[in-house]
Protein backbone atom coordinates (compact mmCIF):
# COMPACT_ATOMS: atom_id res chain seq x y z
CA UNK A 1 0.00 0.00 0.00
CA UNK A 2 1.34 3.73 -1.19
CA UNK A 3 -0.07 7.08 -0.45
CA UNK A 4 -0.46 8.97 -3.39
CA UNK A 5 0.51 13.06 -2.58
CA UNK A 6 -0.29 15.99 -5.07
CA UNK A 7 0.80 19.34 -4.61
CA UNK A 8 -1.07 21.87 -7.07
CA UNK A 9 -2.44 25.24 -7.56
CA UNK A 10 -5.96 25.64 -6.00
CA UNK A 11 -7.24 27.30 -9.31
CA UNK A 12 -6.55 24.02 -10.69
CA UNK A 13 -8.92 22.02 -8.03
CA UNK A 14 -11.66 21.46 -9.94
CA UNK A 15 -9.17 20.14 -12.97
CA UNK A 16 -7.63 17.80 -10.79
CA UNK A 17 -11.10 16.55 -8.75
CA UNK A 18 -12.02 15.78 -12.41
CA UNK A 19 -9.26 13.87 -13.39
CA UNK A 20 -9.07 11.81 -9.88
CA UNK A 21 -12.94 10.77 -10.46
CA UNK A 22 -12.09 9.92 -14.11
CA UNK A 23 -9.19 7.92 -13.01
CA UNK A 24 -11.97 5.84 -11.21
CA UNK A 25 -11.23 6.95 -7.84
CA UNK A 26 -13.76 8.08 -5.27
CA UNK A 27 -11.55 8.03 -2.17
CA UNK A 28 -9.30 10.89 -1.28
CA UNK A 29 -8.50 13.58 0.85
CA UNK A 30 -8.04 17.21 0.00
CA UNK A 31 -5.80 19.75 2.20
CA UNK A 32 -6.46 23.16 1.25
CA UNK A 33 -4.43 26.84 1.86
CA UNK A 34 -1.14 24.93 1.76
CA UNK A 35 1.22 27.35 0.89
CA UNK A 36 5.15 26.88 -0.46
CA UNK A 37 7.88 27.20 -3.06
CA UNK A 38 8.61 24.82 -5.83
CA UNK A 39 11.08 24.92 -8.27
CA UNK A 40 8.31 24.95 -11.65
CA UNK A 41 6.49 27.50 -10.28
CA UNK A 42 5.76 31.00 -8.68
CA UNK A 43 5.69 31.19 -4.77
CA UNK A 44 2.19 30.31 -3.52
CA UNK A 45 2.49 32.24 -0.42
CA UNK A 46 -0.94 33.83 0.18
CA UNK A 47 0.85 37.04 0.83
CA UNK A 48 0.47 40.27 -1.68
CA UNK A 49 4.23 39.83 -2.56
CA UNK A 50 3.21 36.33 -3.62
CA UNK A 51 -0.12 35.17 -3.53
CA UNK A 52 -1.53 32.33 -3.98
CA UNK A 53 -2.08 28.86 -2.28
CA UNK A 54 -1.52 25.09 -3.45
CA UNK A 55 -3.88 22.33 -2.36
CA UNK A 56 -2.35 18.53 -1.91
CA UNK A 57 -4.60 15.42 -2.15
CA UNK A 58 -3.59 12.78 -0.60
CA UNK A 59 -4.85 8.91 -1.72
CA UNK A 60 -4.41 5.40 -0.16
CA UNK A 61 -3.83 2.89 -2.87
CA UNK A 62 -2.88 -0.23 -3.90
CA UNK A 63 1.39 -0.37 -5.14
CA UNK A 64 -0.01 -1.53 -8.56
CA UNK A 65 -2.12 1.45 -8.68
CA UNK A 66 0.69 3.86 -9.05
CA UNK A 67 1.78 4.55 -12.39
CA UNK A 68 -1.57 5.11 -13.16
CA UNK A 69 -1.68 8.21 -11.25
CA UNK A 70 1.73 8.86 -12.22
CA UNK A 71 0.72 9.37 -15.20
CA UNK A 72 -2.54 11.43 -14.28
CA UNK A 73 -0.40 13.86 -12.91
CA UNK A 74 2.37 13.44 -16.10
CA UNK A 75 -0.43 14.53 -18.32
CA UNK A 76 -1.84 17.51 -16.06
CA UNK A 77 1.68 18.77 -16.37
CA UNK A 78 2.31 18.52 -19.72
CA UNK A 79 -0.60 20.11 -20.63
CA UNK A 80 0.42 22.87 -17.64
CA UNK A 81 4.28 22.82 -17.26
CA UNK A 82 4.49 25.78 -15.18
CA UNK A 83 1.30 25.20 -12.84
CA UNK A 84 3.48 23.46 -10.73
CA UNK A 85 2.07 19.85 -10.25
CA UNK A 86 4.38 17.79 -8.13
CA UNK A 87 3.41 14.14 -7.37
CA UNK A 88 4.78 12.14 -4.08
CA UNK A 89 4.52 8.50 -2.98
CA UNK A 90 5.41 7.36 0.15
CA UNK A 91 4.99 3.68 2.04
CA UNK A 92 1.85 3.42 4.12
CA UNK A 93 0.92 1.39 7.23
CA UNK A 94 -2.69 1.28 8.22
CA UNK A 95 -2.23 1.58 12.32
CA UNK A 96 -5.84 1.25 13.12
């Protein structure tokens, strides 16, 4: 089991919520007013000197499951380069 973790632009939630529930996938969890610096993109900040805010969604799924949503997110940033999507994965233990 992985946890999926997207980083993008929250003008582009509705884009991505799409593109999860075309993917099949009706399970995930959305953090909103994250803020940050990435190297493909402006600083999200939510200040006036650099406004802006990312969201992340975050996705327990099967290790199989992953290049799939790799390549959701491949094609999001092709067709954006410089939105800024960044895609994690990271090993996940279910505790309880």
């Amino acid at each position: 089991m992985k946890m999926f973790y997207v980083v993008y632009p929250d003008y582009f939630d509705e884009l991505m919520t799409k593109a999860i529930k075309q993917a099949g996938y009706k399970k995930y969890t959305k953090m909103h007013g994250a803020t940050g610096e990435g190297e493909e993109s402006e600083a999200k900040l939510g200040t006036s000197y650099s406004p802006g805010r990312n969201k992340t969604v975050l996705m327990a799924v099967p290790d199989d499951e992953i290049p799939r949503l790799l390549e959701m997110v491949r094609k999001l940033r092709a067709e954006h380069p410089k939105a800024g999507f960044r895609a994690f994965t990271f090993p996940l233990e279910e505790c309880i």
